[in-house]
PDB file of N, CA and C in Angstrom:
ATOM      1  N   UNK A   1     150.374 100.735  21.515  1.00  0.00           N
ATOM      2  CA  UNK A   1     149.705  99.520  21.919  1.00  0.00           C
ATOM      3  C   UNK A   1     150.395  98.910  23.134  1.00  0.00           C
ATOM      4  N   UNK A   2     151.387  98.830  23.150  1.00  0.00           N
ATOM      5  CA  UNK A   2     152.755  98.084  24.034  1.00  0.00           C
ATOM      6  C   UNK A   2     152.115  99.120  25.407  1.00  0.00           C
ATOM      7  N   UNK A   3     152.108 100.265  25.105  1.00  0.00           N
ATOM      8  CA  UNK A   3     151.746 101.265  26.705  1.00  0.00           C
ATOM      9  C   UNK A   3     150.030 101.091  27.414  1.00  0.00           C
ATOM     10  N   UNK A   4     149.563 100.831  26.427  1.00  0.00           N
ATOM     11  CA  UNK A   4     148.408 100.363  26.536  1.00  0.00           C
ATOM     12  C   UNK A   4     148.083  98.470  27.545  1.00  0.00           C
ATOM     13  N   UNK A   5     148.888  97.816  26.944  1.00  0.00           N
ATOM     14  CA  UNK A   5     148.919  96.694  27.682  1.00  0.00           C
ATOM     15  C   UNK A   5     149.567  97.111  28.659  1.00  0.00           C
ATOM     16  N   UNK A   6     150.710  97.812  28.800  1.00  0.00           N
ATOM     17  CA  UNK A   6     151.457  97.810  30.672  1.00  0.00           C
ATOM     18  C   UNK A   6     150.681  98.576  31.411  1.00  0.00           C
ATOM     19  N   UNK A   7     149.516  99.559  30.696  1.00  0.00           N
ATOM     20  CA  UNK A   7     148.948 100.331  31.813  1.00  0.00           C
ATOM     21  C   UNK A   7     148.051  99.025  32.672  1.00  0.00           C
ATOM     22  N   UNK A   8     147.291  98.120  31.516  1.00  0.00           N
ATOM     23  CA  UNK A   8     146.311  97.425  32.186  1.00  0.00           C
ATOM     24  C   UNK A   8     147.047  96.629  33.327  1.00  0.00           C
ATOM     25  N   UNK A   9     147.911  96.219  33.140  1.00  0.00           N
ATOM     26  CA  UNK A   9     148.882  95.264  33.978  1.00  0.00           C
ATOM     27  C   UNK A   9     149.199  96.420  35.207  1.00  0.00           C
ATOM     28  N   UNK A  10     149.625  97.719  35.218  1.00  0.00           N
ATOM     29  CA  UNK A  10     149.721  98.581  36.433  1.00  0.00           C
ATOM     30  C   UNK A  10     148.440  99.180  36.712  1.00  0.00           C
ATOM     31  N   UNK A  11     147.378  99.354  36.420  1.00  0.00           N
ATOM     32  CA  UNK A  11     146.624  99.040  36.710  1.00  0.00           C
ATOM     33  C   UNK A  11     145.625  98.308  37.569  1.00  0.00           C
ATOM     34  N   UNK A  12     146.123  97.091  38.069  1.00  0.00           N
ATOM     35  CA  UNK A  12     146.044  96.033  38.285  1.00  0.00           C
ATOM     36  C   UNK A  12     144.661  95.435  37.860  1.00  0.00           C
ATOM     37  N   UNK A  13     143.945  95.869  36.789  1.00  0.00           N
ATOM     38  CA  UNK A  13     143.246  94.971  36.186  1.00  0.00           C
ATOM     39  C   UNK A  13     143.036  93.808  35.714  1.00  0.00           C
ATOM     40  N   UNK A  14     144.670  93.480  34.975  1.00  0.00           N
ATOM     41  CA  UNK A  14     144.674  91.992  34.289  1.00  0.00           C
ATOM     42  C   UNK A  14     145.177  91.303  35.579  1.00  0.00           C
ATOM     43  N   UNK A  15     144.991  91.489  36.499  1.00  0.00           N
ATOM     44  CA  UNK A  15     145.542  90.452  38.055  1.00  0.00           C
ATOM     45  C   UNK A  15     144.156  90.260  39.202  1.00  0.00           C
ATOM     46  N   UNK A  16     143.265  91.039  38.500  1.00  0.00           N
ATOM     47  CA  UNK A  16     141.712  90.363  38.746  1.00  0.00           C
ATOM     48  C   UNK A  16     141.621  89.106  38.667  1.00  0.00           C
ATOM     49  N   UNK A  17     141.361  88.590  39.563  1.00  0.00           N
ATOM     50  CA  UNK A  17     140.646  86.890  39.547  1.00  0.00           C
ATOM     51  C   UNK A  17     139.938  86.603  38.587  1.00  0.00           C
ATOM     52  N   UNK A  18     139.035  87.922  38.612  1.00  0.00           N
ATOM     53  CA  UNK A  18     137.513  87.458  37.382  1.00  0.00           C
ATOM     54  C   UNK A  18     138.274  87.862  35.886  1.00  0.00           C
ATOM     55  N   UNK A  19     138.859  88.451  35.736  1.00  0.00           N
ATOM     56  CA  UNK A  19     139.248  88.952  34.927  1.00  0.00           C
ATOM     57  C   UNK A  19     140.437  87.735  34.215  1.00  0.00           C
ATOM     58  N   UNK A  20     141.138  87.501  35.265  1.00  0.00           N
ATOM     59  CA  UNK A  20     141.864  86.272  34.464  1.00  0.00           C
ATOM     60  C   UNK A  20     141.040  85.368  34.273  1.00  0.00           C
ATOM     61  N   UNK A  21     139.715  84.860  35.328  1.00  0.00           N
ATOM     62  CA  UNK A  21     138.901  83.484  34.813  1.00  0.00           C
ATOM     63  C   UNK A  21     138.569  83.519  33.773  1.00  0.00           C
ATOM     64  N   UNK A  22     137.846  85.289  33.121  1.00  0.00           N
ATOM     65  CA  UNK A  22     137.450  84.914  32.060  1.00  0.00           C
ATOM     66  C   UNK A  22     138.639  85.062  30.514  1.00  0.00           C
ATOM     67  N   UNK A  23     139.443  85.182  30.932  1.00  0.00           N
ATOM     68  CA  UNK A  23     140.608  85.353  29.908  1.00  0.00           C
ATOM     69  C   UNK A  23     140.684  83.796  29.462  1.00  0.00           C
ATOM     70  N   UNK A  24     141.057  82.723  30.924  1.00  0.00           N
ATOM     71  CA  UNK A  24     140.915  81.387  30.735  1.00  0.00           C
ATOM     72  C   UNK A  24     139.958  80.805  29.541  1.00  0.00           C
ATOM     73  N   UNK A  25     138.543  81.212  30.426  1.00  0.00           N
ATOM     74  CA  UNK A  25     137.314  80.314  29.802  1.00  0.00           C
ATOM     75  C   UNK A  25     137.747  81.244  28.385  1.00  0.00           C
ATOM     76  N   UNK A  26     137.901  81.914  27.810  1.00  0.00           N
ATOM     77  CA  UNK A  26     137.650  82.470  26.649  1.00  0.00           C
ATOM     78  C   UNK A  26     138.766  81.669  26.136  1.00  0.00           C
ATOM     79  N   UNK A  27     139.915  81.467  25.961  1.00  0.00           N
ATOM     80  CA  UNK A  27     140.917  81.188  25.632  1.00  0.00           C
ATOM     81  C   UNK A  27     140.055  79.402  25.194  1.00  0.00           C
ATOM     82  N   UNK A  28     140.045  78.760  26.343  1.00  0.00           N
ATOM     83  CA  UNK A  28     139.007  77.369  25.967  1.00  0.00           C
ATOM     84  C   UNK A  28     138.577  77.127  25.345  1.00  0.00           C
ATOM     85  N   UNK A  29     137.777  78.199  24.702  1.00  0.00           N
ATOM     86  CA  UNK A  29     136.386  78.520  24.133  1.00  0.00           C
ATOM     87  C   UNK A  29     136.925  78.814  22.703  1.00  0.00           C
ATOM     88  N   UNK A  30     138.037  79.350  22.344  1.00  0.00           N
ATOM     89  CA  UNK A  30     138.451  79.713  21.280  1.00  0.00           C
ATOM     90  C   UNK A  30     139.171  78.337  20.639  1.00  0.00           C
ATOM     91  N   UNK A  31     139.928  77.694  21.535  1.00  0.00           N
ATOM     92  CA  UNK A  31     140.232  76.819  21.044  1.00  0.00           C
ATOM     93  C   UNK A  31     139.906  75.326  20.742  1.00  0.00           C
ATOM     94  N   UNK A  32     138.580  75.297  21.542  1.00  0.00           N
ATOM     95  CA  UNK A  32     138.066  73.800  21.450  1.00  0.00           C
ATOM     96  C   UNK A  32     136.474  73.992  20.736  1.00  0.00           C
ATOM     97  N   UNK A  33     136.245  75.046  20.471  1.00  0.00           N
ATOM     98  CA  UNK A  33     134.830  75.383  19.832  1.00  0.00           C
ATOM     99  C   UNK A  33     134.834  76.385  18.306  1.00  0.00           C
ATOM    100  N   UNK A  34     133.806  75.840  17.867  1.00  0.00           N
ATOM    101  CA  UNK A  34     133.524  77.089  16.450  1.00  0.00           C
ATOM    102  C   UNK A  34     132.782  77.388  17.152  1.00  0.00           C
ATOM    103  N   UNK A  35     132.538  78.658  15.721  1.00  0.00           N
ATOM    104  CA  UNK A  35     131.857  79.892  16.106  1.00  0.00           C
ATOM    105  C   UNK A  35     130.228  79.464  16.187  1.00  0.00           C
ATOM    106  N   UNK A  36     129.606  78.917  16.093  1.00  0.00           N
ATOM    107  CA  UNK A  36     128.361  78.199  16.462  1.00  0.00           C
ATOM    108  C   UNK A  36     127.959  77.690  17.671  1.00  0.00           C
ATOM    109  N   UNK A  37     128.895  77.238  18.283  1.00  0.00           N
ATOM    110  CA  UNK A  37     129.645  76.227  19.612  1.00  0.00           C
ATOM    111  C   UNK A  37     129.266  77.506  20.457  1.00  0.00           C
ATOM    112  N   UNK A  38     130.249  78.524  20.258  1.00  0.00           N
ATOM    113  CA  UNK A  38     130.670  79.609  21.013  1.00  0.00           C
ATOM    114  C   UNK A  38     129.126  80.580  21.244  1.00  0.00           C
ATOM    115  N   UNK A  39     128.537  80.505  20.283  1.00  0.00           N
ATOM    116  CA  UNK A  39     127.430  81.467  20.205  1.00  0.00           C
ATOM    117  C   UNK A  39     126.602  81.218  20.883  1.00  0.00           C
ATOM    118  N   UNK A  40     126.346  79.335  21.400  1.00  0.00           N
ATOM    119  CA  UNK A  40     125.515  78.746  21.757  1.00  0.00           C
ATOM    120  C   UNK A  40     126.169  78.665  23.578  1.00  0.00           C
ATOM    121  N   UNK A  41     127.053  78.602  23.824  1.00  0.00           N
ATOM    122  CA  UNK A  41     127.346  78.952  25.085  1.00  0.00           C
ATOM    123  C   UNK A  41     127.300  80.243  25.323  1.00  0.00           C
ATOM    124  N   UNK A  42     127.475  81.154  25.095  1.00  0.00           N
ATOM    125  CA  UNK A  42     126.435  82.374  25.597  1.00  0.00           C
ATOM    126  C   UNK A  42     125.374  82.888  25.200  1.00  0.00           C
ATOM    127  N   UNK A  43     124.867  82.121  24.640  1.00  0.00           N
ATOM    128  CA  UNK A  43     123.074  82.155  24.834  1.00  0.00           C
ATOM    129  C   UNK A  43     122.610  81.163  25.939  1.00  0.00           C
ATOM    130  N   UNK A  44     123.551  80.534  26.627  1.00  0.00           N
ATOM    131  CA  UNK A  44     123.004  79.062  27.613  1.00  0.00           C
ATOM    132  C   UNK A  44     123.152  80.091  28.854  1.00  0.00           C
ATOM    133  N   UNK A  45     122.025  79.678  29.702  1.00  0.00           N
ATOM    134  CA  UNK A  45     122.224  80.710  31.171  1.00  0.00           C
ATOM    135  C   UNK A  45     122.975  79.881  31.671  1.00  0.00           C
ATOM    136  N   UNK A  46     122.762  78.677  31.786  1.00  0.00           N
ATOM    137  CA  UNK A  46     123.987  78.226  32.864  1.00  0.00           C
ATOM    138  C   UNK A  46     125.713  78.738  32.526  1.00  0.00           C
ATOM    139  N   UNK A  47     126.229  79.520  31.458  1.00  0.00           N
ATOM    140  CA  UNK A  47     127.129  80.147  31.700  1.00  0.00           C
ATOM    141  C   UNK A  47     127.112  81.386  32.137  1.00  0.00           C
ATOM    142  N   UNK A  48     126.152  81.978  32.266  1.00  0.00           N
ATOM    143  CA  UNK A  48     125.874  83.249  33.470  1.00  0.00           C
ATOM    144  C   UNK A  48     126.205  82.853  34.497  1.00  0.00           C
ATOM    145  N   UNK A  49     124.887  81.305  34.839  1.00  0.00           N
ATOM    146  CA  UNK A  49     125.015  80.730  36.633  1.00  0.00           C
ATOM    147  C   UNK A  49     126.970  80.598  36.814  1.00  0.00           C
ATOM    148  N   UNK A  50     127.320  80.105  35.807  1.00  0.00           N
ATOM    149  CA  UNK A  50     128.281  79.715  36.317  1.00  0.00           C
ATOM    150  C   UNK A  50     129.867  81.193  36.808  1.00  0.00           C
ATOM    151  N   UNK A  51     129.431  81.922  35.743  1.00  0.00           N
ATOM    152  CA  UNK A  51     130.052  83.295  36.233  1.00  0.00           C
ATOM    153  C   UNK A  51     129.438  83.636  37.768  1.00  0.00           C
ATOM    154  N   UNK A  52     128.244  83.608  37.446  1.00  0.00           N
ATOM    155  CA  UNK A  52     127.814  84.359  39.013  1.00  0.00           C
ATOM    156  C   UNK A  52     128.270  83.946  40.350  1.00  0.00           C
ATOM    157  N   UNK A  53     128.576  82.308  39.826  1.00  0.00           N
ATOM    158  CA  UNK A  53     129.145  81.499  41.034  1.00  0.00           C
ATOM    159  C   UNK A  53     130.262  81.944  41.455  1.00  0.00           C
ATOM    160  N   UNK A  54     131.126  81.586  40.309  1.00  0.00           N
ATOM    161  CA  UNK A  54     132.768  81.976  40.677  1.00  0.00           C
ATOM    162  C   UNK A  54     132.773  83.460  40.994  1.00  0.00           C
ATOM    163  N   UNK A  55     132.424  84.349  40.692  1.00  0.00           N
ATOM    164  CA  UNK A  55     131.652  85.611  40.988  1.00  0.00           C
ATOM    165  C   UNK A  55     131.568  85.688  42.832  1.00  0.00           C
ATOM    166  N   UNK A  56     130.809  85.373  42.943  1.00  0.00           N
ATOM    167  CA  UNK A  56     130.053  85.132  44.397  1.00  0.00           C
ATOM    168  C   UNK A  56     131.223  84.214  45.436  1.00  0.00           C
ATOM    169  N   UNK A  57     132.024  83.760  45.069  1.00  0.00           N
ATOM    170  CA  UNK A  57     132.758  83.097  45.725  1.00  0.00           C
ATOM    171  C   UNK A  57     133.715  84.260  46.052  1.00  0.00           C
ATOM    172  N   UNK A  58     134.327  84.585  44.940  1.00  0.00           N
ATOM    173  CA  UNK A  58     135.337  85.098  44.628  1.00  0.00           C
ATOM    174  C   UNK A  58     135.023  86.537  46.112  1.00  0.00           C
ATOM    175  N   UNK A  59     133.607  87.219  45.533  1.00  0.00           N
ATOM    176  CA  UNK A  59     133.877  88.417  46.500  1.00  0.00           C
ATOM    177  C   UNK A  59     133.196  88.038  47.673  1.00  0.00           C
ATOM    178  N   UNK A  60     132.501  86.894  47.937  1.00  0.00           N
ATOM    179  CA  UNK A  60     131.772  86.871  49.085  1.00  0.00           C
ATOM    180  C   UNK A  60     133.082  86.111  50.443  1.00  0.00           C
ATOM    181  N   UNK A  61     133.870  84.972  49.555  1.00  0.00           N
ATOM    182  CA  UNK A  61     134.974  84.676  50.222  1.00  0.00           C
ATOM    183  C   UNK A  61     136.302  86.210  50.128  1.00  0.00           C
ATOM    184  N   UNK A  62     136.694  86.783  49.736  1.00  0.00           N
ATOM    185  CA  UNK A  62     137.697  87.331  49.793  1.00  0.00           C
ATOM    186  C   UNK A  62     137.518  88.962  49.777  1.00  0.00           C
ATOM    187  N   UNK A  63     136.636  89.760  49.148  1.00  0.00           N
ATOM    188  CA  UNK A  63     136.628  91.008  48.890  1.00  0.00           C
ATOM    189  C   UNK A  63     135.173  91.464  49.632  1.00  0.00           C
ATOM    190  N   UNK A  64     134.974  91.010  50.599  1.00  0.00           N
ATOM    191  CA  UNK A  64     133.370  91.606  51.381  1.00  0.00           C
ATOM    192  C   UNK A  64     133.482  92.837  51.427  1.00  0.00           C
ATOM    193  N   UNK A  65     133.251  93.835  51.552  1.00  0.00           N
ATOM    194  CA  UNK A  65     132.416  94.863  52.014  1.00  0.00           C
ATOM    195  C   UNK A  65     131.950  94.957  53.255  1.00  0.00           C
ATOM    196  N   UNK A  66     132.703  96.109  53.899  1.00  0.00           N
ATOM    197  CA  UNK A  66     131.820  95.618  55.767  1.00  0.00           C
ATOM    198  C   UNK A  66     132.050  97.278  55.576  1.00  0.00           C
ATOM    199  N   UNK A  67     130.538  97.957  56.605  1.00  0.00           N
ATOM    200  CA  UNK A  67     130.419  99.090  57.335  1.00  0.00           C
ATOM    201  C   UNK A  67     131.128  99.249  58.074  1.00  0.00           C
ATOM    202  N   UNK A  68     130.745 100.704  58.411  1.00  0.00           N
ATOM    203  CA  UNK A  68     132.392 101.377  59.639  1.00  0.00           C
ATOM    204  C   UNK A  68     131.195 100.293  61.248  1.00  0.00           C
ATOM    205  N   UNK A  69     130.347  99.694  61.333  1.00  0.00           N
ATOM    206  CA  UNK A  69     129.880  99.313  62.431  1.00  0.00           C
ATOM    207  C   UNK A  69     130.322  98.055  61.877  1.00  0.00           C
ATOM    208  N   UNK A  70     131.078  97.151  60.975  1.00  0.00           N
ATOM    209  CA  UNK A  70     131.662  95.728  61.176  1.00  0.00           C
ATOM    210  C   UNK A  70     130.384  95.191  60.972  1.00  0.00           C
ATOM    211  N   UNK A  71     129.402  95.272  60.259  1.00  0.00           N
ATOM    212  CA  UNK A  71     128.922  94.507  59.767  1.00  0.00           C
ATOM    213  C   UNK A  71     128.661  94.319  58.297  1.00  0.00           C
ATOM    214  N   UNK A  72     128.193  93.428  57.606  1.00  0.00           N
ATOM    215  CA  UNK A  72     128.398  93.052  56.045  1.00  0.00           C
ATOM    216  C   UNK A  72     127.705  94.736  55.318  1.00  0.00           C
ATOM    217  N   UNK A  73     127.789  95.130  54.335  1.00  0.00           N
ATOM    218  CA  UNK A  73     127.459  96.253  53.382  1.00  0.00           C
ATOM    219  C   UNK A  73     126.897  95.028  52.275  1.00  0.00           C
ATOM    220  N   UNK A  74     125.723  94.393  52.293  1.00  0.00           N
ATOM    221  CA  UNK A  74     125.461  93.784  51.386  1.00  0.00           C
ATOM    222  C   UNK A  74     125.013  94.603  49.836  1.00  0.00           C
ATOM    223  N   UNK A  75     124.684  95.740  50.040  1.00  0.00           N
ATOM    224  CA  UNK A  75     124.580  96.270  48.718  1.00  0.00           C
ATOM    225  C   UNK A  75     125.762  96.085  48.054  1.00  0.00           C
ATOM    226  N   UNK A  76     127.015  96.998  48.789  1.00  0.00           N
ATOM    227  CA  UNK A  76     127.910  97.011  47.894  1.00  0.00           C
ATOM    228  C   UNK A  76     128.745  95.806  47.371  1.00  0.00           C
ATOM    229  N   UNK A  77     128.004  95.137  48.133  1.00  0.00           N
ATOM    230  CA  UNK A  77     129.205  93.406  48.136  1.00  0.00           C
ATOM    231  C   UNK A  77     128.297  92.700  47.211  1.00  0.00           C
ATOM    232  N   UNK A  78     127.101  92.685  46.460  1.00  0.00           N
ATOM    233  CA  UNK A  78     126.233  92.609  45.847  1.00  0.00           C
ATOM    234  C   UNK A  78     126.620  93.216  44.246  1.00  0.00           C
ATOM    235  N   UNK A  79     126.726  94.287  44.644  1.00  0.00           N
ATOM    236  CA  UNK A  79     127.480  95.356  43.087  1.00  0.00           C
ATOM    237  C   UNK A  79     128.500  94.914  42.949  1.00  0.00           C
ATOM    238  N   UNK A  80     129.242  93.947  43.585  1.00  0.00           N
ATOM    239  CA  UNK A  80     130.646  93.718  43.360  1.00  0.00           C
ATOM    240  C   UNK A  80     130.221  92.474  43.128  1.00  0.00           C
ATOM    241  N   UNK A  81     129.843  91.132  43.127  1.00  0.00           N
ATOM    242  CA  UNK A  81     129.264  90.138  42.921  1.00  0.00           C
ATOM    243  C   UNK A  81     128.757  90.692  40.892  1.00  0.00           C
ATOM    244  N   UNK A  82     127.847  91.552  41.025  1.00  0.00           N
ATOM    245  CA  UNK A  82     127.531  91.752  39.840  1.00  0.00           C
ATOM    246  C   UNK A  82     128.800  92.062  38.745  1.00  0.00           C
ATOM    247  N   UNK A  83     129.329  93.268  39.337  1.00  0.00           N
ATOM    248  CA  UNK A  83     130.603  93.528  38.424  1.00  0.00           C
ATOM    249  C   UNK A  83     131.911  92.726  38.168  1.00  0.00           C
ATOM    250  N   UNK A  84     131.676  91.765  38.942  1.00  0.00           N
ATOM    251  CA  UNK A  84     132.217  90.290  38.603  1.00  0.00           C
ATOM    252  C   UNK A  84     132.148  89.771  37.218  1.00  0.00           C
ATOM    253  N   UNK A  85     130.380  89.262  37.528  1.00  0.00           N
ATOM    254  CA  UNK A  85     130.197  88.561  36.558  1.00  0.00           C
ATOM    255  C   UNK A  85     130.601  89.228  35.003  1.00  0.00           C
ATOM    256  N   UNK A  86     130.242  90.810  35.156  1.00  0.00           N
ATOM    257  CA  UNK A  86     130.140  91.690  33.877  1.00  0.00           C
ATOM    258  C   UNK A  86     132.322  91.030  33.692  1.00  0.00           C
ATOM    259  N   UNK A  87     132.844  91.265  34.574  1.00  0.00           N
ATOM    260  CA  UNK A  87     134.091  91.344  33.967  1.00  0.00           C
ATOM    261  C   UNK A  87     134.602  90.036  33.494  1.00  0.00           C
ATOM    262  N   UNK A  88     133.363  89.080  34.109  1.00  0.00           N
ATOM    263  CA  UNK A  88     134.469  87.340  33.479  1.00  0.00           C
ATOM    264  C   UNK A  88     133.621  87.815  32.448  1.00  0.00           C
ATOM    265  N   UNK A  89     132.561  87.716  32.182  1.00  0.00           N
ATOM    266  CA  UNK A  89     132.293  87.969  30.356  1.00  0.00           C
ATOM    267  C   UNK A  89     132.867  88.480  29.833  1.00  0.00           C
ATOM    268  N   UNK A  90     133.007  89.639  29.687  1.00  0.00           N
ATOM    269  CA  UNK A  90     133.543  91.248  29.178  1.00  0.00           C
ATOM    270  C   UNK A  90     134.804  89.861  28.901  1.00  0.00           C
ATOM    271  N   UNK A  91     135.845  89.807  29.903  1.00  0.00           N
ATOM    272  CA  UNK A  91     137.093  89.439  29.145  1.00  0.00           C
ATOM    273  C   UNK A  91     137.042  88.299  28.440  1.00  0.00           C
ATOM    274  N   UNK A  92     136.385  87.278  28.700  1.00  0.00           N
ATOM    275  CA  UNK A  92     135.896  86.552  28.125  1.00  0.00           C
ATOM    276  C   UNK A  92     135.845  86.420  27.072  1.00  0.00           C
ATOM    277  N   UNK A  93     134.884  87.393  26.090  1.00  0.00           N
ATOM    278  CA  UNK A  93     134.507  88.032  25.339  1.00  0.00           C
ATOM    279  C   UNK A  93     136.104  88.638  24.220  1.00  0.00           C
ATOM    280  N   UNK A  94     136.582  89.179  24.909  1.00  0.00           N
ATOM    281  CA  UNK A  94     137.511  90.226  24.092  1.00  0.00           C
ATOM    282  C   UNK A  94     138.836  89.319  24.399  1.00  0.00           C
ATOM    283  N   UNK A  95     139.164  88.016  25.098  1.00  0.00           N
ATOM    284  CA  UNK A  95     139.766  87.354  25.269  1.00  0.00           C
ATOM    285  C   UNK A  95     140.082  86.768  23.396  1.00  0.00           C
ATOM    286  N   UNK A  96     138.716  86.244  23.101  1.00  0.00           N
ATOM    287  CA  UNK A  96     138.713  85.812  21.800  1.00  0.00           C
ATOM    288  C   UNK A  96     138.432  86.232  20.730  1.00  0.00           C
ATOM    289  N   UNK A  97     138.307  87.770  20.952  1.00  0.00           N
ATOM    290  CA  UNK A  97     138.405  88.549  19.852  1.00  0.00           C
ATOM    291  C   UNK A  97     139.847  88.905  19.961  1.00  0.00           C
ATOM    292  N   UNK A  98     140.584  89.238  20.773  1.00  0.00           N
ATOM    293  CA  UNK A  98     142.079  89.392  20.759  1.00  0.00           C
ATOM    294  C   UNK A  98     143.214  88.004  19.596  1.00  0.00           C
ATOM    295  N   UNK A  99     142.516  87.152  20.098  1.00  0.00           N
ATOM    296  CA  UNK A  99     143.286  85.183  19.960  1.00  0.00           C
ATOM    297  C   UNK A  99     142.618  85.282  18.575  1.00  0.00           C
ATOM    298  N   UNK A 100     141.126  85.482  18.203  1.00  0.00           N
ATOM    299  CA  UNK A 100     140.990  85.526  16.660  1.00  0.00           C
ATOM    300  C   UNK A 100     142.289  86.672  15.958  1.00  0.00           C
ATOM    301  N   UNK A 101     142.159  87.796  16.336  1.00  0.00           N
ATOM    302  CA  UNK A 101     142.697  89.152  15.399  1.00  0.00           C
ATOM    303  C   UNK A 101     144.731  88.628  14.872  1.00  0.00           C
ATOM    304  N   UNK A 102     145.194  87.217  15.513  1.00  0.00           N
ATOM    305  CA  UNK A 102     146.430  87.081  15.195  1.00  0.00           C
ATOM    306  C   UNK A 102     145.926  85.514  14.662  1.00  0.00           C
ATOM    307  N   UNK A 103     144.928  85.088  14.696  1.00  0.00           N
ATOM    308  CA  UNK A 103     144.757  83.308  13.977  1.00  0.00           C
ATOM    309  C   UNK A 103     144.678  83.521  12.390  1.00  0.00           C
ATOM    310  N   UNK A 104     146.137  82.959  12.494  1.00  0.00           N
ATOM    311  CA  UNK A 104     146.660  82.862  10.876  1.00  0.00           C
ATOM    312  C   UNK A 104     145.972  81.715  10.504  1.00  0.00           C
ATOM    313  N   UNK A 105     145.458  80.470  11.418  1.00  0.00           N
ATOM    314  CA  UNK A 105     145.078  79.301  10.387  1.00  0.00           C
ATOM    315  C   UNK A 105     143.806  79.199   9.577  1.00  0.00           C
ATOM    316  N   UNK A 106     143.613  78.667   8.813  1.00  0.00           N
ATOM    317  CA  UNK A 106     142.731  78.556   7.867  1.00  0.00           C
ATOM    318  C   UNK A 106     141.217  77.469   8.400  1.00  0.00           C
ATOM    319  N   UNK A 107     141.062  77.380   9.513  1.00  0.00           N
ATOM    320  CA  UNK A 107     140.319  76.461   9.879  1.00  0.00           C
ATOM    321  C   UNK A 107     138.531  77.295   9.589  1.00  0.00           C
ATOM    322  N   UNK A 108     138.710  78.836   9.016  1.00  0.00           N
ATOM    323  CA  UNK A 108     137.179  78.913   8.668  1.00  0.00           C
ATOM    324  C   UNK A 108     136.712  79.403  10.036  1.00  0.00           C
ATOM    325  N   UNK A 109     137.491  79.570  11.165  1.00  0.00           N
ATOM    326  CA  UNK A 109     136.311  80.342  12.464  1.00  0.00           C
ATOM    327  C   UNK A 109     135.115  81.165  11.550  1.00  0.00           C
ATOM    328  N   UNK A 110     134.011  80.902  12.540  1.00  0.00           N
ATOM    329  CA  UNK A 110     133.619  81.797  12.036  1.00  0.00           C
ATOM    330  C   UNK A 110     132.720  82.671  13.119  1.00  0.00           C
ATOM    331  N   UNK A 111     133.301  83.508  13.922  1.00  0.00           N
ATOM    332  CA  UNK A 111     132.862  83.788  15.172  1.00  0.00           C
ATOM    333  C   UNK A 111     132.317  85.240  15.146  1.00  0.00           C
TER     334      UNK A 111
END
């Protein structure tokens, strides 16, 4: 398990922007919401909009995509915009299935 976490870290996966945002929001989410709370923010699109945003910032300010002629590659900067969003969920997601699998307290999650 221990080699498993240092690969992701060399890797450089867990040093993703999106990837830590959604570690954040999940972490939030685990701790200020039940499992009802939680279910109901990702069924709400505006937490898509709001991935897509930070998403769209993230690669449209910093990680563009440009052709060998210097101009924008909007497809691929587009697929990367998308695979954004998939990764703030995704960790998001497994952020608080991780934070449940060690919650010793008795508070009844029920996620």
């Amino acid at each position: 398990m221990i080699k498993g976490i240092l690969a992701l870290f060399t890797s450089g996966l867990m040093t993703n922007p999106m990837v830590l945002s959604g570690i954040v929001v999940g972490s939030i989410l685990y701790a200020f919401l039940d499992g009802g709370e939680i279910f109901q923010v990702y069924k709400n699109p505006l937490f898509y909009a709001f991935a897509l945003f930070c998403s769209c910032i993230y690669v449209i300010g910093f990680r563009r995509t440009y052709k060998t002629t210097g101009e924008t590659d909007w497809s691929e900067t587009l697929l990367s915009v998308a695979v954004g969003v998939f990764r703030f969920v995704f960790s998001s997601l497994l952020m608080m299935s991780f934070i449940s699998l060690f919650d010793m307290s008795s508070s009844g999650r029920d996620i």
